[in-house]
Protein backbone atom coordinates (compact mmCIF):
# COMPACT_ATOMS: atom_id res chain seq x y z
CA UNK A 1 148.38 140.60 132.00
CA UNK A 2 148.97 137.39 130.48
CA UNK A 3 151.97 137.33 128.27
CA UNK A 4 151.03 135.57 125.08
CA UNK A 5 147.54 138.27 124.55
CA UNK A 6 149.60 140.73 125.40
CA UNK A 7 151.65 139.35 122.62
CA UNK A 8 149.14 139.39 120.53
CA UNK A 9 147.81 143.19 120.61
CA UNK A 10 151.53 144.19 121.45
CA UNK A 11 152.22 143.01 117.31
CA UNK A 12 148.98 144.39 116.55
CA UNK A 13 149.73 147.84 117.33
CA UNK A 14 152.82 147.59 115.93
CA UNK A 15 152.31 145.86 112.82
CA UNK A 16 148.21 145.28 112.67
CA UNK A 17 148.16 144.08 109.00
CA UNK A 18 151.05 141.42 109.58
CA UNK A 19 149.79 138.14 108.32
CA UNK A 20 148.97 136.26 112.29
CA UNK A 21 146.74 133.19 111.07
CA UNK A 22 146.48 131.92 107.69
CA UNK A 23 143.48 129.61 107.21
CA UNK A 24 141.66 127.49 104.15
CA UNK A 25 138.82 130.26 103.65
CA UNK A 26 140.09 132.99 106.29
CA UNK A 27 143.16 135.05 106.86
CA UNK A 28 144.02 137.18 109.98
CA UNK A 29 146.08 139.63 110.77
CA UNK A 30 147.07 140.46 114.01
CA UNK A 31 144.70 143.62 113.98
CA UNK A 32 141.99 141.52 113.09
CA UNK A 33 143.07 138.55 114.89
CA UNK A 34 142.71 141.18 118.10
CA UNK A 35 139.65 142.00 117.35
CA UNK A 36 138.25 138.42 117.02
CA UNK A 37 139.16 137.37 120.19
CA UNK A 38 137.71 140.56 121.78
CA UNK A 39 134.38 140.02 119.57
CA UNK A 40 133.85 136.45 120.49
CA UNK A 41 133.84 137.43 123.83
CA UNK A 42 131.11 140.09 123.60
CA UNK A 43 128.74 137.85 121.88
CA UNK A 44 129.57 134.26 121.66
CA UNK A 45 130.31 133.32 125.63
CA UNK A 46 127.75 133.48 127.71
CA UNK A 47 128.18 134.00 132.08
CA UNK A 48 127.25 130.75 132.81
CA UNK A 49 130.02 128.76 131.57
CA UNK A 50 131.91 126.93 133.72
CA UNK A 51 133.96 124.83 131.52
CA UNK A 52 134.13 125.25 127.84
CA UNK A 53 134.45 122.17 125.46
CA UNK A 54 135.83 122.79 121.55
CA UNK A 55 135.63 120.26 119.48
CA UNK A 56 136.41 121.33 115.49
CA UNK A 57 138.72 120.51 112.73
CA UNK A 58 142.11 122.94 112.55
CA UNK A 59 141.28 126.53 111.27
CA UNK A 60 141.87 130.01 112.58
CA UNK A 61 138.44 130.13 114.15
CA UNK A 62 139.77 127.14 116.34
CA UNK A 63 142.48 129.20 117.99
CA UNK A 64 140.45 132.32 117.98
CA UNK A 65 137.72 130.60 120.41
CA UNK A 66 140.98 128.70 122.31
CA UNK A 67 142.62 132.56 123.05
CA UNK A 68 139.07 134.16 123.81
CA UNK A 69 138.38 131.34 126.51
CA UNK A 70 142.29 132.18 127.67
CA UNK A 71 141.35 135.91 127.48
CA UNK A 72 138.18 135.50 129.77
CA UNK A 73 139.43 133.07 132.60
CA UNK A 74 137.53 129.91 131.18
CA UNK A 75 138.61 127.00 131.53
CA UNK A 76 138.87 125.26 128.18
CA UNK A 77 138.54 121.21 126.93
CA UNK A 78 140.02 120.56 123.46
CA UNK A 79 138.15 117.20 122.51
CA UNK A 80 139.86 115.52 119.24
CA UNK A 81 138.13 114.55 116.98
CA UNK A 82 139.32 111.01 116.08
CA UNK A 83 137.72 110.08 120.07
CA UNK A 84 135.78 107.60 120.46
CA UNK A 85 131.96 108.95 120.99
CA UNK A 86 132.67 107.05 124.33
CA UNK A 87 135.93 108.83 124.72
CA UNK A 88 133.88 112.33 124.32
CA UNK A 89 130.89 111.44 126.16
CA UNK A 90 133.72 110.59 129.22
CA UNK A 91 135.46 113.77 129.27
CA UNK A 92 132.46 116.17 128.68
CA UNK A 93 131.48 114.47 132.43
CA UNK A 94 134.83 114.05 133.70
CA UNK A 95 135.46 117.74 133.10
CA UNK A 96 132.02 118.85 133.56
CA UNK A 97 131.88 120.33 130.12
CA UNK A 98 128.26 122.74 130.12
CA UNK A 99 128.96 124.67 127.00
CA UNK A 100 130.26 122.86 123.69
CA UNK A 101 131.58 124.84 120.61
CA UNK A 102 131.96 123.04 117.27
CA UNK A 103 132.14 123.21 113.19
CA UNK A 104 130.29 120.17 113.44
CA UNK A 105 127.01 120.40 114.56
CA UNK A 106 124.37 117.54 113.58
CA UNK A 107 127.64 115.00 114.37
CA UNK A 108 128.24 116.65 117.56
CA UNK A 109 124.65 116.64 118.53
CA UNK A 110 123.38 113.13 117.45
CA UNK A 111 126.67 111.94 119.42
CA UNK A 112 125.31 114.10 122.49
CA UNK A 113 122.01 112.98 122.64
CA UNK A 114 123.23 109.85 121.96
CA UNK A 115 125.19 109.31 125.09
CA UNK A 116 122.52 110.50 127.08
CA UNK A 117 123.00 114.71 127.75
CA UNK A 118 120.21 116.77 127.92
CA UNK A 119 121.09 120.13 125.41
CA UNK A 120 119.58 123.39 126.22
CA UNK A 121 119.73 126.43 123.55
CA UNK A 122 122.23 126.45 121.07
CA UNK A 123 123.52 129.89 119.49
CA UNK A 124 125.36 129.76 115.68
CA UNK A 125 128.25 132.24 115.08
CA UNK A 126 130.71 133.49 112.80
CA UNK A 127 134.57 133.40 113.57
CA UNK A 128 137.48 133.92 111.06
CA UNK A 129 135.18 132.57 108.26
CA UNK A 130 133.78 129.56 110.15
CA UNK A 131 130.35 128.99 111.56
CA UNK A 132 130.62 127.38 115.05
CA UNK A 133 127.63 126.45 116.90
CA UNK A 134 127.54 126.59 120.52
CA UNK A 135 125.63 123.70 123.09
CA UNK A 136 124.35 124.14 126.22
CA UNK A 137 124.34 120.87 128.19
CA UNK A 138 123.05 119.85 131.47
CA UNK A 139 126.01 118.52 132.81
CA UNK A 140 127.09 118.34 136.50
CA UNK A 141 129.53 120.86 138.02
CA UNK A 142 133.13 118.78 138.55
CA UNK A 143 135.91 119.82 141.17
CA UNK A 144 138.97 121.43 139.44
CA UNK A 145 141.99 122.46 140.69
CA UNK A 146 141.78 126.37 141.24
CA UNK A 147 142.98 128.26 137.70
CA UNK A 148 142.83 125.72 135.43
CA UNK A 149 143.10 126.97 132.04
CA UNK A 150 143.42 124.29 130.08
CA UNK A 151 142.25 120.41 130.63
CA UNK A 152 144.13 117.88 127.86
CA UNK A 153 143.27 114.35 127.77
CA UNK A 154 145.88 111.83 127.68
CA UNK A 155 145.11 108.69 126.36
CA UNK A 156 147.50 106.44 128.52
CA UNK A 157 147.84 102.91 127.70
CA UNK A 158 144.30 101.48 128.93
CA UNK A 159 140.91 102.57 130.31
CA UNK A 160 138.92 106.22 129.50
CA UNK A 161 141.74 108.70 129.39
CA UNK A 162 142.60 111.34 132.09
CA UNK A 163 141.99 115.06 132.11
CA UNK A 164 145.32 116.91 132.92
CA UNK A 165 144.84 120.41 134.17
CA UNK A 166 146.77 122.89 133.55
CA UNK A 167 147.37 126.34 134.66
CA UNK A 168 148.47 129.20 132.46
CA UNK A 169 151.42 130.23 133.75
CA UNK A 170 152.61 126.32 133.22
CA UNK A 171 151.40 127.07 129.11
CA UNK A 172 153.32 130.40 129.42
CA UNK A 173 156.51 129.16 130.54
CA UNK A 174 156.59 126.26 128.04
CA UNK A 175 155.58 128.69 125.08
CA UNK A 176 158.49 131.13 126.31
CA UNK A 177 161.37 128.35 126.76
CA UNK A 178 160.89 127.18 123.39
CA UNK A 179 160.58 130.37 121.62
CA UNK A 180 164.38 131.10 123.15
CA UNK A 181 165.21 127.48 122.38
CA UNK A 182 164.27 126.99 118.63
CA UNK A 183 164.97 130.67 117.87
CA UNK A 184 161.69 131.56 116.66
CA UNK A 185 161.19 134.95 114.92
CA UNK A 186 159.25 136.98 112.82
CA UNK A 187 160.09 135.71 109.63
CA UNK A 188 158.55 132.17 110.39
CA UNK A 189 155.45 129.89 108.77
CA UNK A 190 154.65 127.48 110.79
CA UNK A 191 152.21 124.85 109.33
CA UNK A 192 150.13 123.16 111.45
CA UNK A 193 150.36 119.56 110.67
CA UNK A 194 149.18 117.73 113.63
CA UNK A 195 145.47 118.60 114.74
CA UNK A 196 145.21 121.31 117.65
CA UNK A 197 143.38 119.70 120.07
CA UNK A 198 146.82 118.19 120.60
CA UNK A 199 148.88 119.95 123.10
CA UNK A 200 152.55 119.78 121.47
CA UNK A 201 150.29 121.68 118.67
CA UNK A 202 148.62 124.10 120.53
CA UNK A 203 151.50 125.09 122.29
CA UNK A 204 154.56 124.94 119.83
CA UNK A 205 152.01 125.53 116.42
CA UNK A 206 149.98 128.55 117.74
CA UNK A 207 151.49 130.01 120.96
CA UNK A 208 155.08 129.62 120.15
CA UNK A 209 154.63 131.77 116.62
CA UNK A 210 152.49 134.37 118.50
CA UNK A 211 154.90 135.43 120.75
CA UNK A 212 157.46 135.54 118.07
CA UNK A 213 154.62 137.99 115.59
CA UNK A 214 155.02 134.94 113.29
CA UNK A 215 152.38 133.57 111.01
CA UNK A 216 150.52 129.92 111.78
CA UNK A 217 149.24 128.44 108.74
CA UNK A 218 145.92 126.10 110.31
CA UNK A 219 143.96 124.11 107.30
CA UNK A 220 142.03 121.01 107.91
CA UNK A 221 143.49 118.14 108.61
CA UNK A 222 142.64 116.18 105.68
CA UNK A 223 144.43 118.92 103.53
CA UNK A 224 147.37 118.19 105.12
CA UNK A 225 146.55 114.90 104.64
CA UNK A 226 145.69 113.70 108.17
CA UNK A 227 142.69 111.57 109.03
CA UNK A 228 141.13 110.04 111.97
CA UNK A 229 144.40 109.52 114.20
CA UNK A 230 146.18 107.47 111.82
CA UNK A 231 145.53 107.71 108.74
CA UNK A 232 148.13 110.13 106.55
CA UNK A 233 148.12 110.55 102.50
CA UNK A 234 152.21 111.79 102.69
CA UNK A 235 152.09 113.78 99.22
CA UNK A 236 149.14 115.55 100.33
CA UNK A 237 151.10 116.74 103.66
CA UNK A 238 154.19 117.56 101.23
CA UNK A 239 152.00 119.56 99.20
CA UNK A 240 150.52 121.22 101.89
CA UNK A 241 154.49 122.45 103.32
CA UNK A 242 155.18 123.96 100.11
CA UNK A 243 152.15 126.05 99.39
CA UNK A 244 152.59 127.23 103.03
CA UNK A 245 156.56 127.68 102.24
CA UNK A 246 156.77 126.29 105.61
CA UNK A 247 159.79 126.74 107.75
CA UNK A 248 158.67 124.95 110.95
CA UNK A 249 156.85 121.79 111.53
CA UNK A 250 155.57 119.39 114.29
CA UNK A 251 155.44 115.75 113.28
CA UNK A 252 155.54 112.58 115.17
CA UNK A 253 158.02 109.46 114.36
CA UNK A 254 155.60 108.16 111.91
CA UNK A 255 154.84 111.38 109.71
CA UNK A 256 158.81 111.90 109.81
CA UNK A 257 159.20 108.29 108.41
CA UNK A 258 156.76 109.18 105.36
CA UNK A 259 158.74 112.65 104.81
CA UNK A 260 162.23 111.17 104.70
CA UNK A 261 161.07 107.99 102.83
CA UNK A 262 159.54 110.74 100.00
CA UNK A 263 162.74 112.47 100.24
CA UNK A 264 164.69 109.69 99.65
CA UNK A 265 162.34 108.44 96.57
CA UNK A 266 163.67 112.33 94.74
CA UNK A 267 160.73 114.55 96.52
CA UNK A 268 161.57 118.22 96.40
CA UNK A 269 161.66 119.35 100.31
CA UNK A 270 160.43 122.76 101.18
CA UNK A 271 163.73 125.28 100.51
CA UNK A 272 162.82 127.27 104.18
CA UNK A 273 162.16 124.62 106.11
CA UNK A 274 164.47 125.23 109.29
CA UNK A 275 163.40 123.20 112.51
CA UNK A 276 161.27 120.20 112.45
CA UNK A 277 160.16 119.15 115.58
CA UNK A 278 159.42 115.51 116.25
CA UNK A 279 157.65 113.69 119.37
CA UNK A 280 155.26 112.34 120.97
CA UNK A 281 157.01 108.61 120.59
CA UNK A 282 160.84 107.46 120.43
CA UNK A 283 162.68 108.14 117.26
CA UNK A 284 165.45 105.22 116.12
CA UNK A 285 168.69 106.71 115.41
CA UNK A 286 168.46 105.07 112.05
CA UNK A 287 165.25 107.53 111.18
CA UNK A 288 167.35 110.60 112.95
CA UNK A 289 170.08 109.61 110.26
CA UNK A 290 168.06 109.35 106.99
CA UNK A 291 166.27 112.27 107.74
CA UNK A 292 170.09 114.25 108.35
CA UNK A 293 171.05 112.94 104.66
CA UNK A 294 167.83 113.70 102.55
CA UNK A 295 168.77 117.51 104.18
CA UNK A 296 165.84 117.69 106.96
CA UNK A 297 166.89 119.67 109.92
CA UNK A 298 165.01 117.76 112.11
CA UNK A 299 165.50 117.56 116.06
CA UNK A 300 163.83 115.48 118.40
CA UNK A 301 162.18 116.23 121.72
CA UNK A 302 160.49 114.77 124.76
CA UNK A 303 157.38 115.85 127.08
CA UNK A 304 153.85 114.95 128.58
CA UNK A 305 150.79 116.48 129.31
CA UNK A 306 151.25 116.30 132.82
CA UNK A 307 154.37 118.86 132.45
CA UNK A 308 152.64 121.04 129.90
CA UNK A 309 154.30 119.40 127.08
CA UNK A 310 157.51 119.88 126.36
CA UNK A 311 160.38 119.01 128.53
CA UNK A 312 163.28 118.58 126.26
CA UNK A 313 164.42 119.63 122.97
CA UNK A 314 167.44 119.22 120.39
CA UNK A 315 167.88 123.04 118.86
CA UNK A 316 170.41 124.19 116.14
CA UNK A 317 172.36 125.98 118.96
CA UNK A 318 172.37 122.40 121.48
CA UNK A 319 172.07 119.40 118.85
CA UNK A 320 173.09 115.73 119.73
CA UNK A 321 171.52 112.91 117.81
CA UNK A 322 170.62 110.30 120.13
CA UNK A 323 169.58 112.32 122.93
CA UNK A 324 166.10 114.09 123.51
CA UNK A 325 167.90 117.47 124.18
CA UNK A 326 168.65 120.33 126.85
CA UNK A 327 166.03 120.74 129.69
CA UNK A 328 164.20 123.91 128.46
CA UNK A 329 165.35 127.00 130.43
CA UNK A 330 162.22 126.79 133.09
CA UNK A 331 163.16 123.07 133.73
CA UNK A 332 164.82 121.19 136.10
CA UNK A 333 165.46 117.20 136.40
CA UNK A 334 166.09 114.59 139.48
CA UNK A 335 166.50 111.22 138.95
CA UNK A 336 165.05 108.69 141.37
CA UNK A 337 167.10 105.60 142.22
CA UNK A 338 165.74 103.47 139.42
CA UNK A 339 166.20 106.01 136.75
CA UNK A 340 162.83 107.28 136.72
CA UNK A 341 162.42 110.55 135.48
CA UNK A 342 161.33 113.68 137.78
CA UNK A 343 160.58 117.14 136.53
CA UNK A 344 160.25 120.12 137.92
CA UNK A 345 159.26 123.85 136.72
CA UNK A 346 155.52 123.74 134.68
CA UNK A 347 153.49 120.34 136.28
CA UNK A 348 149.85 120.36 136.04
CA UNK A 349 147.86 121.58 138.91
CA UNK A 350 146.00 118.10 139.23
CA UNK A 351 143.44 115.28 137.30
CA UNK A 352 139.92 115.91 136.77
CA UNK A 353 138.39 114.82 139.97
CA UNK A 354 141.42 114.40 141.93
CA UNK A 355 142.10 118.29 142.75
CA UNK A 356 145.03 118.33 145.15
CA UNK A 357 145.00 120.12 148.91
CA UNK A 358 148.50 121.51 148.09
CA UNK A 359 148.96 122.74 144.34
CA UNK A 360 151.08 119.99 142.16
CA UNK A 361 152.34 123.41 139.87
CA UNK A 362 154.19 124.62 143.00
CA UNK A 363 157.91 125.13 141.50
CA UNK A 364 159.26 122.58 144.31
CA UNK A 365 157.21 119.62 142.86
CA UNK A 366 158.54 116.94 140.94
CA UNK A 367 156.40 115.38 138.68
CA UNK A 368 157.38 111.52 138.49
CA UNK A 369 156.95 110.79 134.42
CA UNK A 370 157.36 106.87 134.42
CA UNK A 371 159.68 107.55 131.99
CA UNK A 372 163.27 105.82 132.53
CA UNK A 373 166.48 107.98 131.35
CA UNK A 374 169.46 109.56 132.37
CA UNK A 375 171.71 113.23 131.67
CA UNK A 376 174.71 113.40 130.58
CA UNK A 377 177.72 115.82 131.84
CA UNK A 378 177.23 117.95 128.99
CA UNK A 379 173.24 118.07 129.99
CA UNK A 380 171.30 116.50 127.60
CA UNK A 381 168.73 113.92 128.37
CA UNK A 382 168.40 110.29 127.23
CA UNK A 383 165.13 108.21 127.40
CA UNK A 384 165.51 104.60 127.54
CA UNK A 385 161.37 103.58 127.75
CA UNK A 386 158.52 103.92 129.95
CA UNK A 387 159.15 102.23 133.39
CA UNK A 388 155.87 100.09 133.37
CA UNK A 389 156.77 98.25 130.07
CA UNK A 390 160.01 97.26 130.81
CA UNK A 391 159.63 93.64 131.00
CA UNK A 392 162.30 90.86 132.43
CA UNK A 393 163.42 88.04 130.35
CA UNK A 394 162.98 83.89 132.06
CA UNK A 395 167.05 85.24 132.10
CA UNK A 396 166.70 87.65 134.46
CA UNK A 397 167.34 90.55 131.89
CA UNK A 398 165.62 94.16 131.61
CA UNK A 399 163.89 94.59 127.84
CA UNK A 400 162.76 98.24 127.02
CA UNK A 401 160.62 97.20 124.59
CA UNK A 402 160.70 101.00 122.70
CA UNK A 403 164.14 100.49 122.03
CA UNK A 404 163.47 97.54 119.37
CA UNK A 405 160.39 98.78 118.55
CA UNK A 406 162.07 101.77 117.26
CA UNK A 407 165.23 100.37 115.52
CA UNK A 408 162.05 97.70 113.95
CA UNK A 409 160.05 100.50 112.32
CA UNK A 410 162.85 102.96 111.27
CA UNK A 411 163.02 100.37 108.22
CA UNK A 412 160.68 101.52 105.13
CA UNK A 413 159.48 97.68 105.51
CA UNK A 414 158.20 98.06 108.91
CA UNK A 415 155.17 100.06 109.09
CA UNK A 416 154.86 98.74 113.30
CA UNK A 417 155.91 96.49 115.46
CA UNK A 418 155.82 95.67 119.71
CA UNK A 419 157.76 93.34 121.45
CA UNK A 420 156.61 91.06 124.10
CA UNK A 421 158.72 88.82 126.39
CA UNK A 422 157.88 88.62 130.00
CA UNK A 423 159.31 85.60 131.45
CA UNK A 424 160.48 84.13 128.15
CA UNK A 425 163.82 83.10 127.05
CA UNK A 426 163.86 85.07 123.64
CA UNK A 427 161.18 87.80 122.30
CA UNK A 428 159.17 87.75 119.82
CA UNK A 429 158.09 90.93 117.81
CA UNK A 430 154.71 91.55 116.38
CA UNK A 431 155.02 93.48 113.10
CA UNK A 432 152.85 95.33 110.61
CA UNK A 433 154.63 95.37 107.22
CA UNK A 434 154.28 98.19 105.03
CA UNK A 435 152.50 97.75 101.44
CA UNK A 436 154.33 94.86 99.35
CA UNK A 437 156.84 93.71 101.74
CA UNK A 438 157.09 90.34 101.84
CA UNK A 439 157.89 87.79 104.74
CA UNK A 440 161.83 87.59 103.49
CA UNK A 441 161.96 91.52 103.49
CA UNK A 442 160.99 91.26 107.14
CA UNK A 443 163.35 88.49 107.96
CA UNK A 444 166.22 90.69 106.51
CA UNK A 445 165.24 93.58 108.88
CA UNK A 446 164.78 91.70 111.45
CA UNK A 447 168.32 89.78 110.83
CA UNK A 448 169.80 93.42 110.17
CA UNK A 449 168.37 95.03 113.21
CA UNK A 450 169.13 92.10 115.83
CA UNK A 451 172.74 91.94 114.49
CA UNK A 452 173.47 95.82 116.31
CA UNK A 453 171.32 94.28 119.78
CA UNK A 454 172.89 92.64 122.56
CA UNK A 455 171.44 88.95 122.86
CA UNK A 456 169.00 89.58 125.48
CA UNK A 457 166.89 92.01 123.32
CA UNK A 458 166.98 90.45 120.34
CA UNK A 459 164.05 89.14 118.35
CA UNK A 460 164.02 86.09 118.36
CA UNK A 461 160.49 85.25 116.85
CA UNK A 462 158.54 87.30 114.59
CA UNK A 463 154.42 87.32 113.37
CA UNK A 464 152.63 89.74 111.14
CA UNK A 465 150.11 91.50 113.08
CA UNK A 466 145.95 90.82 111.73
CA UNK A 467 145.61 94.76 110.97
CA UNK A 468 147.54 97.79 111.77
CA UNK A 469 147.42 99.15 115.48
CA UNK A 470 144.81 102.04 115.28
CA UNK A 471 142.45 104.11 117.57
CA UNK A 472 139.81 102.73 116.05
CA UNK A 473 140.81 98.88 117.07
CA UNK A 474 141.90 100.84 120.79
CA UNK A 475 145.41 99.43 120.21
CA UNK A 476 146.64 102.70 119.80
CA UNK A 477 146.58 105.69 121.49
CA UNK A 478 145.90 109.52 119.85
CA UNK A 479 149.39 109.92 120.24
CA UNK A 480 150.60 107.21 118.99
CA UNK A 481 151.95 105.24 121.34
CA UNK A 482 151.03 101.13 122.22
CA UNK A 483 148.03 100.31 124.21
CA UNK A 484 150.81 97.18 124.80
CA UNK A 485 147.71 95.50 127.62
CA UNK A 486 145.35 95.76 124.64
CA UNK A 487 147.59 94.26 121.57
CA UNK A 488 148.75 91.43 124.26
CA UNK A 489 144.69 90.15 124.82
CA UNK A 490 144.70 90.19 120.83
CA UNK A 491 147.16 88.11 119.93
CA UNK A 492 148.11 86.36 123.41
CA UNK A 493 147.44 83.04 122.37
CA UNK A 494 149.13 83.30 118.85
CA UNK A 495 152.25 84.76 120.47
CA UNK A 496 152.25 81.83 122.88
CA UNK A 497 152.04 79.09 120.75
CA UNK A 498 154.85 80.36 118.70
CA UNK A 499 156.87 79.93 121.39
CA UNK A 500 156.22 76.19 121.13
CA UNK A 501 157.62 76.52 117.36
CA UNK A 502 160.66 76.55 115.89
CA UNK A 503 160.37 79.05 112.33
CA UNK A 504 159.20 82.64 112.08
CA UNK A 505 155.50 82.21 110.75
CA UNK A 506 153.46 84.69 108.85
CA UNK A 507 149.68 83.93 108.97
């Protein structure tokens, strides 16, 4: 049986009216939270499905349909929201997406017809105090590997993003390891800050607390005061942790950064806040630092959809600033002779399309991440960047460009900032300056930051970037990280006639 519904109606029996999901107009215990999933299995699925595509905004009715499609064997598609329509018309054909649930119905369908899909019947339906509305689409059947569970789109750095399938015993494993890891229990709120179609969500917001018989608080994003895939209102999300009396998060660098900068302006932090998780992008040691003195206990990890999220995580037991943690119990690490990191334990079972003759999720496969790092003799793991952006200088030297980046936007002045330098004596750094900092703030940071850098990766030029790097401009990715191939064909020729010029410019 699998573990985490067994879970589930394991703390309903025991405790039924313990408080499982907490929503904005619902509230579930795990009695009830049991008998959702059974219910929306009786009458909202129908035989036909092959793959299952959810696309709503966080609420309890969101992870009820997500366990129900776990509960009956489907294989399910969380689409985020803040996609493209291009990005959602690509994966409902990559994955071969034939039934589509969502809160949003007229948007959903106007983008549908839009791109093209034929929709058969649809069916409306009540679940934790949400109507979802259920498409049927004529859409061809796609090869996946055998057992898929779960398909996540990564964004990558360029072109329509890939569907990573996963099986469940790879979701399992990573939901067990870090229940042991961050010593989850009973007595936990966890509020879900980042949106659920996100996997470090899904898996450390929802799973992780249902195993423990803990209670997930899910409200909509913009209560928490998320929207699109980069837009945040921080006293909205601080609100949001106290009325939840929240004592677990998951934020990424940049929703840390507004915390601790809130913190450090006299905010009040929520009293039982105990573990705040942060990835998804590198965290500067300088961020790590202020967060330690406004009182956040707040440890960084490292992952990717490809090994079912997590990989790595600082806990209270195993803490070392600096590092990305212990391997979680079910992993295990190689290093190939350029540093590149390999992992082992919960890889995906393939890419849309691309099913494999041997399974990739066999426990002797290591996954090659493209990440560079190393481990140290007491275990933990250090990232130094991605592989493919390491760029050499006209010097002959090797730039991880994350590594500046992050000691860049750790200041409150920074907002930003990516570093380019291929085949140039010195780098320059384009930068997106928070509200009312002004071109000698920047030159201060920059001066204060380069000063702790040997010479090679120092900035040596600097230019204020046209408009923040979003989704919606595709310099961004959903989880935040540089589409660096995108940002270069922006501002290529502004970046190379600065290096003709001898003073940092601001236009």
């Amino acid at each position: 049986m699998m573990q985490l519904l067994q879970a589930v109606r394991q703390h309903a029996a025991r405790q039924p009216d313990r408080v499982a999901l907490q929503g904005a107009v619902a509230t579930l215990s795990y009695a009830q939270l049991a008998f959702e999933i059974e219910r929306m299995q009786r009458h909202f699925f129908v035989t036909d499905t092959a793959v299952l595509g959810l696309m709503a905004d966080n609420c309890p009715a969101w992870a009820v349909t997500d366990l129900a499609a776990m509960d009956s064997e489907l294989p399910l598609v969380p689409l985020p929201a803040f996609f493209s329509s291009e990005q959602i018309a690509h994966a409902v054909r990559d994955a071969g997406i034939n039934q589509l649930i969502t809160d949003q119905p007229v948007v959903v369908e106007q983008l549908l017809r839009g791109a093209g899909f034929r929709i058969g019947p649809s069916q409306q339906y009540e679940v934790a105090g949400r109507w979802l509305t259920r498409f049927a689409l004529d859409v061809p059947a796609r090869r996946l590997p055998a057992a898929t569970a779960k398909i996540t789109y990564t964004s990558g750095t360029t072109g329509n993003p890939k569907g990573v399938c996963l099986g469940l015993p790879a979701l399992e494993k990573v939901a067990a390891s870090l229940l042991t890891a961050t010593r989850a229990n009973a007595d936990d709120v966890h509020l879900c800050v980042l949106p659920l179609s996100t996997l470090l969500e899904n898996i450390a917001g929802l799973y992780v607390p249902l195993l423990a018989g803990a209670r997930t608080v899910i409200r909509p994003c913009q209560e928490v005061g998320l929207s699109g895939a980069s837009g945040l209102d921080p006293q909205k999300m601080l609100q949001a942790m106290r009325q939840a009396q929240a004592s677990t998060l998951v934020l990424t660098p940049e929703l840390l950064k507004a915390l601790v900068m809130m913190a450090e302006a006299g905010a009040e932090l929520p009293a039982r806040l105990r573990f705040v998780a942060v990835g998804g992008a590198a965290v500067s040691a300088g961020l790590l630092e202020r967060a330690d003195r406004v009182g956040l206990p707040v440890f960084e990890g490292y992952g990717l959809s490809e090994c079912a999220s997590v990989v790595a995580v600082n806990a209270p037991q195993a803490h070392l600033p600096g590092s990305v943690g212990k391997p979680l119990p079910h992993v295990r690490l190689r290093f190939a002779g350029d540093g590149e990191i390999l992992v082992a334990g919960s890889t995906m079972l393939g890419y849309t399309g691309a099913a494999e003759a041997e399974p990739l999720a066999a426990d002797d496969h290591f996954w090659p991440t493209g990440d560079i790092g190393y481990q140290d003799d007491a275990g933990y793991l250090y990232i130094s960047g991605r592989k493919r952006n390491v760029f050499i200088t006209s010097f002959g030297r090797n730039v991880s460009p994350e590594w500046v980046e992050s000691q860049l936007a750790q200041s409150p002045k920074i907002a930003q900032a990516a570093l380019f330098g291929e085949a140039r004596p010195w780098n320059t750094a384009l930068i997106v300056p928070t509200a009312g900092a002004s071109e000698a703030d920047i030159d201060a940071v920059v001066s204060q930051v380069n000063a702790g850098l040997p010479d090679y990766a120092r900035v040596g030029r600097w230019l204020c970037a046209d408009a923040p790097f979003s989704t919606q401009n595709q310099q961004l990715t959903p989880n935040f990280r540089l589409r660096r191939d995108i940002i270069w064909q922006a501002y290529a020729s502004r970046i190379n006639t600065l290096y003709e010029e001898t003073e940092n410019v601001c236009v």
